[in-house]
Structure formats: structure tokens, C-alpha cells
PDB file of N, CA and C in Angstrom:
ATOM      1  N   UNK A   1     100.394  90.414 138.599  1.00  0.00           N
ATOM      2  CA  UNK A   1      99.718  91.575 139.141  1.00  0.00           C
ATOM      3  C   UNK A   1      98.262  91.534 138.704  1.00  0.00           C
ATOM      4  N   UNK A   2      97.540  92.039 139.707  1.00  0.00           N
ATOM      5  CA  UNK A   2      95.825  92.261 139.626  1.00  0.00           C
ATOM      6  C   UNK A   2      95.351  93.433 139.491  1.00  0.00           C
ATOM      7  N   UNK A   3      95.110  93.951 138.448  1.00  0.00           N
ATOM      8  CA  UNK A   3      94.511  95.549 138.617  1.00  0.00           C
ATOM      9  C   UNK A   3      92.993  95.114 138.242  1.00  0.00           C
ATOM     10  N   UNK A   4      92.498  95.271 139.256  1.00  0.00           N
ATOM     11  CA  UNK A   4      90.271  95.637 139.292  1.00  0.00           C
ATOM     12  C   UNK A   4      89.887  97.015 138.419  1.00  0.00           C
ATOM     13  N   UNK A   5      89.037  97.136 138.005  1.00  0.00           N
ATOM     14  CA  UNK A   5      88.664  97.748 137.329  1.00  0.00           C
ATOM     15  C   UNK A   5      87.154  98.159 137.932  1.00  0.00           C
ATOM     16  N   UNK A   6      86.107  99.106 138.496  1.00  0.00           N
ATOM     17  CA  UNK A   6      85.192  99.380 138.804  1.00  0.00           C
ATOM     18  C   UNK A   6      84.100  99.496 137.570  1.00  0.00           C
ATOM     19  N   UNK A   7      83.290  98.658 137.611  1.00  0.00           N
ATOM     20  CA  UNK A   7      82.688  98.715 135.993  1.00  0.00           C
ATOM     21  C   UNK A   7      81.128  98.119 136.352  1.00  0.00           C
ATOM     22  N   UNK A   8      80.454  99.252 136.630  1.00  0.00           N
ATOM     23  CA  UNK A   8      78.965  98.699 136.886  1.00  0.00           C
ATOM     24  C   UNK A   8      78.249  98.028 135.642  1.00  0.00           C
ATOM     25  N   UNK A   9      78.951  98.685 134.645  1.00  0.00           N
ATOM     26  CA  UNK A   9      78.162  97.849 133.369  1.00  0.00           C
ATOM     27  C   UNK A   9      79.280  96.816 132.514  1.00  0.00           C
ATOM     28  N   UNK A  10      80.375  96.559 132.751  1.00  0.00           N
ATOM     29  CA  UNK A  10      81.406  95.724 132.206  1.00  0.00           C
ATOM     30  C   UNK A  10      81.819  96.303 131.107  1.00  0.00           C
ATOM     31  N   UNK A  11      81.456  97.629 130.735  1.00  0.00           N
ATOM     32  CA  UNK A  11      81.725  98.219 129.455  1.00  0.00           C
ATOM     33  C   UNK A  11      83.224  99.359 129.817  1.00  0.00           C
ATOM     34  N   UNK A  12      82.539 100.369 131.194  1.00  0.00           N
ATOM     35  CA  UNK A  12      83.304 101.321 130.591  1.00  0.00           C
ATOM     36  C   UNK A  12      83.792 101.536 132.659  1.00  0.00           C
ATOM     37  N   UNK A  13      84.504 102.029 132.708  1.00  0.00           N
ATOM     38  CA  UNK A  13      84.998 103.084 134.209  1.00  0.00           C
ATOM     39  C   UNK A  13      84.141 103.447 134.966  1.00  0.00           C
ATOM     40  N   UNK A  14      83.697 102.850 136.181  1.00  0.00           N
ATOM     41  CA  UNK A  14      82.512 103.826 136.686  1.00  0.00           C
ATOM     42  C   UNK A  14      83.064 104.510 138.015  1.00  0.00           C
ATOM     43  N   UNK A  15      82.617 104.970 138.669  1.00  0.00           N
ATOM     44  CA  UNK A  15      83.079 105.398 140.290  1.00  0.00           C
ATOM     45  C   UNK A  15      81.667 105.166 141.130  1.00  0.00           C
ATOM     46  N   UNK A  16      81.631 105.724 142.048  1.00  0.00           N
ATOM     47  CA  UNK A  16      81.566 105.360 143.414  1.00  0.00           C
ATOM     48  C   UNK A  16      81.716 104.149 144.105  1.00  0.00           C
ATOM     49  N   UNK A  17      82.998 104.031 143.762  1.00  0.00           N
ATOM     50  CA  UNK A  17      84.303 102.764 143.996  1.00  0.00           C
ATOM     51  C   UNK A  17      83.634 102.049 145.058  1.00  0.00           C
ATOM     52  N   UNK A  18      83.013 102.545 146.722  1.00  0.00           N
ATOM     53  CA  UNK A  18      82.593 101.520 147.694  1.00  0.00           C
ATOM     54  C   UNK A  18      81.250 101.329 147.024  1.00  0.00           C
ATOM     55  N   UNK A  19      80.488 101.718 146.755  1.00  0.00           N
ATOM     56  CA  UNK A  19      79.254 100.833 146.466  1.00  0.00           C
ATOM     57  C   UNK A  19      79.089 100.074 144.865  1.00  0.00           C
ATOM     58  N   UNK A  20      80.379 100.024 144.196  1.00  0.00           N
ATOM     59  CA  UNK A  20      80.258  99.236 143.117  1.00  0.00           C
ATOM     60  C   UNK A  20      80.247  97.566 143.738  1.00  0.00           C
ATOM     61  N   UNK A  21      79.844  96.848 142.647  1.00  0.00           N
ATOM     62  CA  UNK A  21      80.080  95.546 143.033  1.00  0.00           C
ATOM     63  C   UNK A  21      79.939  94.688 141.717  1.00  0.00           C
ATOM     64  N   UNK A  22      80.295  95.252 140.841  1.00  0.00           N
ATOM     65  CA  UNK A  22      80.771  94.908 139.431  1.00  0.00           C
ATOM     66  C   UNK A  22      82.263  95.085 138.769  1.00  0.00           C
ATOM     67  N   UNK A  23      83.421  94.190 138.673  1.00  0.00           N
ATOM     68  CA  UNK A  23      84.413  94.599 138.437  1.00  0.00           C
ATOM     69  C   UNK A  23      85.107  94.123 137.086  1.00  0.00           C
ATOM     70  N   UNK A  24      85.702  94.575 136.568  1.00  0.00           N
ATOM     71  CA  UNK A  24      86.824  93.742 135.549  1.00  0.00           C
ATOM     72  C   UNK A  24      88.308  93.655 136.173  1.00  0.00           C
ATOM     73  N   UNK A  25      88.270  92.131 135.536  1.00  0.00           N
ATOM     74  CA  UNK A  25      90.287  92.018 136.799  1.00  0.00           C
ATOM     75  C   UNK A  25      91.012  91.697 135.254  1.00  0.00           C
ATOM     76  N   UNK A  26      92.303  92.291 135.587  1.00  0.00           N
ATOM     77  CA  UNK A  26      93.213  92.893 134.360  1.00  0.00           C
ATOM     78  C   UNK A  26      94.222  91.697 134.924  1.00  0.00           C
ATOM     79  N   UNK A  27      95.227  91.098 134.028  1.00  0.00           N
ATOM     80  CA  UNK A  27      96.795  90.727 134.164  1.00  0.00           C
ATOM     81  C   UNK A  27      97.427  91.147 132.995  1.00  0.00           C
ATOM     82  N   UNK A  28      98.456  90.245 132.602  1.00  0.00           N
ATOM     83  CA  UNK A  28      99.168  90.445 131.706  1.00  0.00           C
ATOM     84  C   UNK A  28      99.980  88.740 131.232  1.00  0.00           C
ATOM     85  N   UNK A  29      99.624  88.578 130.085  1.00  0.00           N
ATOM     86  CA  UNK A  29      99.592  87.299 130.237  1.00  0.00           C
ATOM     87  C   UNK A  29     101.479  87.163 129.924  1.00  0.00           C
ATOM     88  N   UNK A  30     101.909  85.768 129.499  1.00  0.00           N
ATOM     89  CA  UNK A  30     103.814  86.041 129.727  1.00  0.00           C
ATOM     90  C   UNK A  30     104.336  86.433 128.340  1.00  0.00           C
ATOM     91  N   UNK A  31     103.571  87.738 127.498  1.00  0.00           N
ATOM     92  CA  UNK A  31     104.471  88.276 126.788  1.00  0.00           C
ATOM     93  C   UNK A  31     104.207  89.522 126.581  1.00  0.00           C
ATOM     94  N   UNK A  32     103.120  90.123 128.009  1.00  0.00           N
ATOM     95  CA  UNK A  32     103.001  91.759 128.472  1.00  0.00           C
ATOM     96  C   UNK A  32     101.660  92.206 127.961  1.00  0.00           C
ATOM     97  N   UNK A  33     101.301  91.157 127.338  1.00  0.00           N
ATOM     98  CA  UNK A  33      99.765  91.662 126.807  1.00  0.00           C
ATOM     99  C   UNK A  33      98.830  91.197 127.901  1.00  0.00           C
ATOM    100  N   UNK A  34      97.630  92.481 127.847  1.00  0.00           N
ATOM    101  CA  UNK A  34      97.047  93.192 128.792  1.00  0.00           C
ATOM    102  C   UNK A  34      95.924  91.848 128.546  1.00  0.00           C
ATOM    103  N   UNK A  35      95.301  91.301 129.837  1.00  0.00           N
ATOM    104  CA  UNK A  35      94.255  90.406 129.066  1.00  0.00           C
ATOM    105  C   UNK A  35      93.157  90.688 130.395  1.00  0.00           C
ATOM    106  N   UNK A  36      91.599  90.336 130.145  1.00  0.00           N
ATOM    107  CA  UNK A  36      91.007  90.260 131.011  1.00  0.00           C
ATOM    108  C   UNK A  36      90.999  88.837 131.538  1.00  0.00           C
ATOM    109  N   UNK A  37      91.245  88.817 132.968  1.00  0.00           N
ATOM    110  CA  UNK A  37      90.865  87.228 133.073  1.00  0.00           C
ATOM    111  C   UNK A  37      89.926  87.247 134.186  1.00  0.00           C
ATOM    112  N   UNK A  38      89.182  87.906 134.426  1.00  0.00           N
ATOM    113  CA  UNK A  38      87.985  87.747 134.941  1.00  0.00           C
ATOM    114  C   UNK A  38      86.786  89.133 135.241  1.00  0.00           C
ATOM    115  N   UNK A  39      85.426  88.569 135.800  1.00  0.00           N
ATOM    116  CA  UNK A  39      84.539  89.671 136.097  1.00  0.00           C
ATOM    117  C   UNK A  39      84.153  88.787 137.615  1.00  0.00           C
ATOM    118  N   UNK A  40      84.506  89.916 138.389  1.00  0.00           N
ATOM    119  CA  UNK A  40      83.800  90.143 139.466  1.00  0.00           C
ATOM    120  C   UNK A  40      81.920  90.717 139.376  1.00  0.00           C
ATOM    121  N   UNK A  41      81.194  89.894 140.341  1.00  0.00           N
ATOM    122  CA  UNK A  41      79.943  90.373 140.150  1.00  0.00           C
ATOM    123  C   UNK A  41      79.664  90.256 141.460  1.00  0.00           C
ATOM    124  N   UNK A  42      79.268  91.239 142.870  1.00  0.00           N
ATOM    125  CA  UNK A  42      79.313  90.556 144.135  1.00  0.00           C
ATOM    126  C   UNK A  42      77.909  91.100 144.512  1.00  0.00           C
ATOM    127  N   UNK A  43      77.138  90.354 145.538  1.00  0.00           N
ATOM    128  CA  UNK A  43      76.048  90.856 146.281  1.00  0.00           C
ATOM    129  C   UNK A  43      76.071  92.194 146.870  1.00  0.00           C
ATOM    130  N   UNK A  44      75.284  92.241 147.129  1.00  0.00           N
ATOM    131  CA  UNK A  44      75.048  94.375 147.964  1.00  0.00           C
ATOM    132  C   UNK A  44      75.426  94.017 149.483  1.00  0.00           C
ATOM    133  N   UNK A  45      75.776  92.704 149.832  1.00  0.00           N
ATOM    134  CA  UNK A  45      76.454  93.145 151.037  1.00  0.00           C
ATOM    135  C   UNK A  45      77.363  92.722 151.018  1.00  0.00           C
ATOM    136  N   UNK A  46      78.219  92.674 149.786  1.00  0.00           N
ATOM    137  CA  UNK A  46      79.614  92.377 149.452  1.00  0.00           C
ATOM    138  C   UNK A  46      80.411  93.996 149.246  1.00  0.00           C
ATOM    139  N   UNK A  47      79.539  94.611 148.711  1.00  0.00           N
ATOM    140  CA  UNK A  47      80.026  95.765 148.521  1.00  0.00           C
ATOM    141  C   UNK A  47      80.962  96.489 149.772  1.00  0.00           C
ATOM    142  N   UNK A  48      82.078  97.124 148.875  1.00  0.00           N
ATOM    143  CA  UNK A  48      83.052  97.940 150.259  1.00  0.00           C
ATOM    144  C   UNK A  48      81.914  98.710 151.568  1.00  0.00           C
ATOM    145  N   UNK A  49      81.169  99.444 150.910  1.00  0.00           N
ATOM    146  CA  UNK A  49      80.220 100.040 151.717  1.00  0.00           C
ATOM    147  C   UNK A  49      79.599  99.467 152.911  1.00  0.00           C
ATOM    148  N   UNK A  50      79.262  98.009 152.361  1.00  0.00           N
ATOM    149  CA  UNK A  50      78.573  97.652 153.150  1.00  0.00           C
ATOM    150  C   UNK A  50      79.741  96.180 154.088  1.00  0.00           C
ATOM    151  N   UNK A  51      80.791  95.788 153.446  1.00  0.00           N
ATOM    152  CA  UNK A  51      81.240  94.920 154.221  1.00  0.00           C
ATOM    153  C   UNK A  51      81.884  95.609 155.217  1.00  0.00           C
ATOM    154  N   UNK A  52      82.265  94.217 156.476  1.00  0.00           N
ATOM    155  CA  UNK A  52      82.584  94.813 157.623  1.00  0.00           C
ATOM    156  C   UNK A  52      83.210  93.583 158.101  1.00  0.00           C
ATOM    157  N   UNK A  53      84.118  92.410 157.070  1.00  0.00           N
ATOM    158  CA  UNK A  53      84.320  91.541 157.169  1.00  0.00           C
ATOM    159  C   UNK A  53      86.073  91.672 157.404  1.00  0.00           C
ATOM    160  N   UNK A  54      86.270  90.443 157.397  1.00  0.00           N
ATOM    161  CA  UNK A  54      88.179  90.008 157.255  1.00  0.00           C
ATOM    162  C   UNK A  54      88.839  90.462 155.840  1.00  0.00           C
ATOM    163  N   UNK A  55      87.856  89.194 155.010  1.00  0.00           N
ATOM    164  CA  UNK A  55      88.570  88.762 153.820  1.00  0.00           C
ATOM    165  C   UNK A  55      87.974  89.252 152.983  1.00  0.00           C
ATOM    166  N   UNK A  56      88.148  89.942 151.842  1.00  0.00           N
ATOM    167  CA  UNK A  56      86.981  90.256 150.615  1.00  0.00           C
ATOM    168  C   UNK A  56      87.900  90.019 149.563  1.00  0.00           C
ATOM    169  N   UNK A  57      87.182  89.974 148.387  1.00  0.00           N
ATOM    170  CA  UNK A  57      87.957  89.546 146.854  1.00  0.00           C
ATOM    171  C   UNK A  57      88.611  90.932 146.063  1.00  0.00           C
ATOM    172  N   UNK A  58      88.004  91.754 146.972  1.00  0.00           N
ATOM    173  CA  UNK A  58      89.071  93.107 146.133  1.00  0.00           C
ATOM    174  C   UNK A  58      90.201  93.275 146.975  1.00  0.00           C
ATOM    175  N   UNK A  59      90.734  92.213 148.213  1.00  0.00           N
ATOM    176  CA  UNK A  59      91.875  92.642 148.711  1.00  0.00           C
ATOM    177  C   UNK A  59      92.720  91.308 147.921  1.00  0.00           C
ATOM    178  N   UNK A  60      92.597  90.615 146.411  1.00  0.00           N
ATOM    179  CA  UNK A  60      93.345  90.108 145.709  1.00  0.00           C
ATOM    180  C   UNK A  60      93.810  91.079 144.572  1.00  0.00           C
ATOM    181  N   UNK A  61      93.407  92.270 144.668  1.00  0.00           N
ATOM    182  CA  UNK A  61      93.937  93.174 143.562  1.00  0.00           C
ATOM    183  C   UNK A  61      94.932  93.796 144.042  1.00  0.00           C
ATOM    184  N   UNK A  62      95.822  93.805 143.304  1.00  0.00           N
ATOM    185  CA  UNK A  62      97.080  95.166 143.420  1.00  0.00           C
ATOM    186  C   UNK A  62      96.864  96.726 143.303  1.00  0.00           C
ATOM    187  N   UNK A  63      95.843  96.741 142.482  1.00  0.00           N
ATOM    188  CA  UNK A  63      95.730  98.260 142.262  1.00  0.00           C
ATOM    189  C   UNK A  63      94.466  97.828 141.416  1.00  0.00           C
ATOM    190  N   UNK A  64      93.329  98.965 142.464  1.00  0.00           N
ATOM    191  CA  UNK A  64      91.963  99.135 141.616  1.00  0.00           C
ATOM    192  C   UNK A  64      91.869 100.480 141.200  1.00  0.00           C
ATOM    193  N   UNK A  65      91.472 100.447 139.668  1.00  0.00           N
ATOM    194  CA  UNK A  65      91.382 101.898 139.009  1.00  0.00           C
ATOM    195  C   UNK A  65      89.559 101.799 139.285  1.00  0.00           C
ATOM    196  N   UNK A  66      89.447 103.316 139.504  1.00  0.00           N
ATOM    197  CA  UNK A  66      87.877 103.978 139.336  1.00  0.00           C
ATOM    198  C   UNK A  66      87.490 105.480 139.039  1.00  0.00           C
ATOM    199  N   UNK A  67      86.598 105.392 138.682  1.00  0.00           N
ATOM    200  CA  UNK A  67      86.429 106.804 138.240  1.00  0.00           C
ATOM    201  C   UNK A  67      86.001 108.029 139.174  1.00  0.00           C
ATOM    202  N   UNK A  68      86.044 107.005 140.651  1.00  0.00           N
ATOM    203  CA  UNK A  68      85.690 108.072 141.545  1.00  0.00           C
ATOM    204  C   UNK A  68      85.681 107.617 143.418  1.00  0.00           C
ATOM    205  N   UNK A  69      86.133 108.193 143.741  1.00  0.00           N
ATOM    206  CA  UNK A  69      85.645 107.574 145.081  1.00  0.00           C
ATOM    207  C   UNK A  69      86.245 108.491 146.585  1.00  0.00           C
ATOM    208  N   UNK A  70      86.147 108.480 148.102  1.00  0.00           N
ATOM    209  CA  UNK A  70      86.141 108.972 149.038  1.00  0.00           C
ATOM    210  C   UNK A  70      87.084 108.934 149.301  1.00  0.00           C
ATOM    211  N   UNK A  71      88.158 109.649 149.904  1.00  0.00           N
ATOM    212  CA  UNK A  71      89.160 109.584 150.823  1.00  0.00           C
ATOM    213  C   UNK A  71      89.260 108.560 151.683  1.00  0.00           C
ATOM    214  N   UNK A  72      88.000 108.658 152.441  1.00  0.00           N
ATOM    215  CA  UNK A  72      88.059 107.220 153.271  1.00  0.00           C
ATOM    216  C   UNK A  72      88.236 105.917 152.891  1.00  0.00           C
ATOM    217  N   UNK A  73      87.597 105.441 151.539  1.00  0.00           N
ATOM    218  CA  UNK A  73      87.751 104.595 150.377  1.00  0.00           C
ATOM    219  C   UNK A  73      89.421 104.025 150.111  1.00  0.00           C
ATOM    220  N   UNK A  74      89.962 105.109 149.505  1.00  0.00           N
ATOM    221  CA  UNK A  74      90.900 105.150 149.505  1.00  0.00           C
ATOM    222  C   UNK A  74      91.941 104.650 150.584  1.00  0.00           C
ATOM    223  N   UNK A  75      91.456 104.943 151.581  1.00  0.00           N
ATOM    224  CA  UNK A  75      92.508 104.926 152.871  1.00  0.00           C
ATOM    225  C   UNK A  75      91.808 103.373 153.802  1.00  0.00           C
ATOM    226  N   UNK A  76      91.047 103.240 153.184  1.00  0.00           N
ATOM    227  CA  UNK A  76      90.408 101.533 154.012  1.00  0.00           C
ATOM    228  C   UNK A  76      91.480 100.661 152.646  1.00  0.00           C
ATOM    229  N   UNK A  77      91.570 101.046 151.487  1.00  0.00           N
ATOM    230  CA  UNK A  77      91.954  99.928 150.693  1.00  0.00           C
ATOM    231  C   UNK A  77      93.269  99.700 150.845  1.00  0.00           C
ATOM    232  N   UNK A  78      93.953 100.951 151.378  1.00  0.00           N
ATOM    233  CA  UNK A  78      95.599 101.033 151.344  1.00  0.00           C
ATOM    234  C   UNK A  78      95.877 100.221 152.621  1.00  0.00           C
ATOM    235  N   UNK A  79      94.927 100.036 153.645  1.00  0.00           N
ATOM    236  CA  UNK A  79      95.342  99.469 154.784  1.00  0.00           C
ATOM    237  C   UNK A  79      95.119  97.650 154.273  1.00  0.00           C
ATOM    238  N   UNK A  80      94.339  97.733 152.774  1.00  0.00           N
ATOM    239  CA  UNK A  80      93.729  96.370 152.677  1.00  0.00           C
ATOM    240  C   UNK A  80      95.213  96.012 152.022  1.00  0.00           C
ATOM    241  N   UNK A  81      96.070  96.641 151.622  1.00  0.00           N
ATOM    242  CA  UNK A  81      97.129  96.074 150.236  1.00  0.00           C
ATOM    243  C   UNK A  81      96.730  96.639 149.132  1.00  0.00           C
ATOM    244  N   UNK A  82      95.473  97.337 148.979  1.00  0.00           N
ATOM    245  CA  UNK A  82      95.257  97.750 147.549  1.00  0.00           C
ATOM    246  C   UNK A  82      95.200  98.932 147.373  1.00  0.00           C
ATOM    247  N   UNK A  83      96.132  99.542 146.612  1.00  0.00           N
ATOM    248  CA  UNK A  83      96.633 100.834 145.572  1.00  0.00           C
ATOM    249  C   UNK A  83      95.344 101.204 144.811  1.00  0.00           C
ATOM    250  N   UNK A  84      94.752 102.777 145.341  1.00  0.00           N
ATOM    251  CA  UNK A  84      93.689 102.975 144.754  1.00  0.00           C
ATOM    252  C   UNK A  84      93.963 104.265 143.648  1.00  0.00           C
ATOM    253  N   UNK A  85      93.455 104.050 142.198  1.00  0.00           N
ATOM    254  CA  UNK A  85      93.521 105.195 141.217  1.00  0.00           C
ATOM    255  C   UNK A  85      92.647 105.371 140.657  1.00  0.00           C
ATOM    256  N   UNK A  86      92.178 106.446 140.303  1.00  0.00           N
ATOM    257  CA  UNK A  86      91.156 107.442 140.110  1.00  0.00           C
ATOM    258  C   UNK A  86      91.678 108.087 138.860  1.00  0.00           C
ATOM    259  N   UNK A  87      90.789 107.907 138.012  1.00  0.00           N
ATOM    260  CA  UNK A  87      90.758 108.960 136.619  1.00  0.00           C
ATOM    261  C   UNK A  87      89.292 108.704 136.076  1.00  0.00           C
ATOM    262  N   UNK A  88      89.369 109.835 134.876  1.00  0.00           N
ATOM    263  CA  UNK A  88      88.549 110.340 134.019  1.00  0.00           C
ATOM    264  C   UNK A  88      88.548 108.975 133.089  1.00  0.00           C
ATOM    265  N   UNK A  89      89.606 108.610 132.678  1.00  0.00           N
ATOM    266  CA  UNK A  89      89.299 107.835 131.418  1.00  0.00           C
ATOM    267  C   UNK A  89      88.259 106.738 131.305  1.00  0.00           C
ATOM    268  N   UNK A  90      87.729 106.824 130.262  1.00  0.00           N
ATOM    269  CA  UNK A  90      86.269 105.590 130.168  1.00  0.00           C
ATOM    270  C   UNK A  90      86.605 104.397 129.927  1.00  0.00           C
ATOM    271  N   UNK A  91      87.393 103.847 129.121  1.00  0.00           N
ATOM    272  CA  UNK A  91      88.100 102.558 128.637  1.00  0.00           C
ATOM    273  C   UNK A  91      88.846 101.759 129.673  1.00  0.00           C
ATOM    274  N   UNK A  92      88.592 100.697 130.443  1.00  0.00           N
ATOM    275  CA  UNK A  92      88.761 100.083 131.340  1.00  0.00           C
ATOM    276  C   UNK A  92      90.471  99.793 130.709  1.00  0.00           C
ATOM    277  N   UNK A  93      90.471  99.055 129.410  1.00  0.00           N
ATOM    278  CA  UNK A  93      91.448  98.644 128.874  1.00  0.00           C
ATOM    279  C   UNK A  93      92.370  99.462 128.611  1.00  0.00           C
ATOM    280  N   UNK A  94      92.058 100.771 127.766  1.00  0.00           N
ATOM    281  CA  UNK A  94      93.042 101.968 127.900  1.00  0.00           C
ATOM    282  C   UNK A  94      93.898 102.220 129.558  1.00  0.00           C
ATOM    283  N   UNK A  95      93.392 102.434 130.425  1.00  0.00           N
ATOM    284  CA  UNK A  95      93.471 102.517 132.052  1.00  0.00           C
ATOM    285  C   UNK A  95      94.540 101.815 132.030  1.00  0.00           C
ATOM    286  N   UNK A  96      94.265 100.710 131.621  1.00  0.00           N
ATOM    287  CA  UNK A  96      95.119  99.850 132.449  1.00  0.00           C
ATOM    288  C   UNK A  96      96.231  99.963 131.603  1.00  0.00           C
ATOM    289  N   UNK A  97      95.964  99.529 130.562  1.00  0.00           N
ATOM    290  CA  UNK A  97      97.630 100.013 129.430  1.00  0.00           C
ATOM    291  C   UNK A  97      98.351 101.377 130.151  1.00  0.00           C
ATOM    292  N   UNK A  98      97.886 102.103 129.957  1.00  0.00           N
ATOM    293  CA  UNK A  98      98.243 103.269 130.415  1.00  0.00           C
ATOM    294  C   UNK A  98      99.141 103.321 131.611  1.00  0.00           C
ATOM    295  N   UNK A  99      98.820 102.514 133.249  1.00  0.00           N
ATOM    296  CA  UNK A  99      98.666 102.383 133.824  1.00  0.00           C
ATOM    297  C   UNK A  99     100.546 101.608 134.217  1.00  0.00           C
ATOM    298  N   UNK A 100     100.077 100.292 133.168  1.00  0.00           N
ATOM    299  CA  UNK A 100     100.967  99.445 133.360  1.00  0.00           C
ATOM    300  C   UNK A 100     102.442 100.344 132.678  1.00  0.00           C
ATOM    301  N   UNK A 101     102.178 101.210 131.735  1.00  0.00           N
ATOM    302  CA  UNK A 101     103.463 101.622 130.999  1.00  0.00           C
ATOM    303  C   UNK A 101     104.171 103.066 131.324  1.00  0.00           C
ATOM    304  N   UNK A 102     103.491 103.048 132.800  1.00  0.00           N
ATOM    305  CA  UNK A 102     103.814 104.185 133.983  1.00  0.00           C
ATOM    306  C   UNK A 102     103.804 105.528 133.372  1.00  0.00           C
ATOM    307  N   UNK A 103     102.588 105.510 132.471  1.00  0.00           N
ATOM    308  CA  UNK A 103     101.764 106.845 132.524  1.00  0.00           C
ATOM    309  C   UNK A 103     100.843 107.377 133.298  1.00  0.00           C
ATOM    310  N   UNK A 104     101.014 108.684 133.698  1.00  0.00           N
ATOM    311  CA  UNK A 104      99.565 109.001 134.421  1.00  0.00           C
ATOM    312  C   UNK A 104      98.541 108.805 133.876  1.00  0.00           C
ATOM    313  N   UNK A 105      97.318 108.369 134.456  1.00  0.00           N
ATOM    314  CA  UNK A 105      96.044 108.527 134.162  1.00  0.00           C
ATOM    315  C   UNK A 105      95.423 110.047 134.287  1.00  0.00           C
ATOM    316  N   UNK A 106      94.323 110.399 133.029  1.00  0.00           N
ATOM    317  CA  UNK A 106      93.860 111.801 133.583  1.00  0.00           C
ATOM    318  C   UNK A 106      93.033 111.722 134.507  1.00  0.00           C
ATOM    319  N   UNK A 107      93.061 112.823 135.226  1.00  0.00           N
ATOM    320  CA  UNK A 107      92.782 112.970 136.183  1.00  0.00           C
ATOM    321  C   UNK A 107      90.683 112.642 136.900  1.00  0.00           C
ATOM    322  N   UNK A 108      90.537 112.526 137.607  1.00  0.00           N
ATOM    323  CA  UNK A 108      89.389 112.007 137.994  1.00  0.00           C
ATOM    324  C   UNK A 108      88.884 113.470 138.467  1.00  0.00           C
ATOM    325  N   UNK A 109      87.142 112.939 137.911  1.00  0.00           N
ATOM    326  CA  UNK A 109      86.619 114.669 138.452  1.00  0.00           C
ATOM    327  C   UNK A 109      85.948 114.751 140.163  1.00  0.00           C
ATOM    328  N   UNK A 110      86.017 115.544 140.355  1.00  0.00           N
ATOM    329  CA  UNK A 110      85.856 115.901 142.462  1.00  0.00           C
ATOM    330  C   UNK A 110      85.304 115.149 142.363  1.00  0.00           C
ATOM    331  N   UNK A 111      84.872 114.056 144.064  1.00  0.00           N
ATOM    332  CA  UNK A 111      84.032 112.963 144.106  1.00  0.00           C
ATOM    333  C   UNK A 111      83.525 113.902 145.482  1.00  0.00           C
ATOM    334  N   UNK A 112      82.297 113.954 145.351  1.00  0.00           N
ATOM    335  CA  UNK A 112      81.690 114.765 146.468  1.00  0.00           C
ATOM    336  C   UNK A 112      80.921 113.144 147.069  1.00  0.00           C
ATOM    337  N   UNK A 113      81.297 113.363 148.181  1.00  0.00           N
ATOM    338  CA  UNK A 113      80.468 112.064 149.137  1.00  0.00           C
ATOM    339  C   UNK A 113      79.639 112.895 149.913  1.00  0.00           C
ATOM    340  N   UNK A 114      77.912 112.277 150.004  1.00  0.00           N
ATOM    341  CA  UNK A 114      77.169 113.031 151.068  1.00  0.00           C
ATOM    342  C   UNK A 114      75.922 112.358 151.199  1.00  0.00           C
TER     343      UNK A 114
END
């Protein structure tokens, strides 16, 4: 499994999920520990916002956590294969622990798009 992580600075959770283009990709290596095995870094017309393509590299994730993003967002990724979640929490790594051990995440604050 692939969980993305939205992380404009590689540190912490960011949102506005379509125009990020900085990611951390999560697995679990074969004895359940959480590992990073990669960073996404994509051009500005890689970004969800702006692509309008087939194939993109966030439709290899299973589930991208962010700290924020559109309904529409949401509903372009579910048609992509990818499970979109939204919370508050800052710790990319917490998220995903969390995540994987079928706890809720807290909750993400209103994402006003305009």
C-alpha cells in the first residue's frame, strides 16, 4: 500500500491538496513498520490543479492524507483510485500510523475554495 502525504515543505501536513506538488509516499516495510520510501517533487503543471492528463504519479497512491482540500478534489481522486483524507494532524508520520491502525484522524479544519 501507498499512502502520499501532501507536504509542501517535507516536514509537516499541508493542504490545498490540488495545488500541492510536494509529497511524502509512506509503505510499510515486511514487519509493519511505517517507512518513507520516497518524495515526490512535481512541476506546476504537474499539479492536480493544473493537470488535465491520463496518467499522473498520485494515481499510484492508495490513499492521500492532507490537511485540506475541495470536494471536487476529492471526487476527481476517487474516480482516479485514490482514497482522499483530510485532518488536522501536523506529523505526516503520526497520520499515517494512525491511519494504518484504523484510527480516525482528527478532523481537518473547513477548506473554503475561492
Amino acid at each position: 500500500m501507498k499512502i502520499g502525504v501532501t507536504s509542501q515543505n517535507f516536514k509537516t501536513i499541508t493542504g490545498h491538496a490540488g495545488k500541492t506538488r510536494r509529497f511524502l509516499i509512506y509503505s510499510q516495510d515486511e514487519r509493519g513498520n511505517i517507512i518513507e520510501i520516497e518524495r515526490l517533487y512535481l512541476p506546476k503543471a504537474m499539479s492536480m490543479h493544473e493537470f488535465r492528463g491520463d496518467r499522473h504519479p498520485i494515481d499510484e497512491f492508495d490513499i492521500l492524507i492532507t490537511a485540506g482540500c475541495g470536494d471536487g478534489f476529492s471526487r476527481r481522486m476517487a474516480s482516479r483510485g485514490v482514497k482522499v483524507v483530510t485532518t488536522s494532524e501536523v506529523d505526516p508520520k503520526v497520520a499515517v500510523s494512525l491511519l494504518l491502525a484504523g484510527v480516525s484522524l482528527p478532523p481537518a479544519q473547513p477548506h473554503e475554495h475561492g
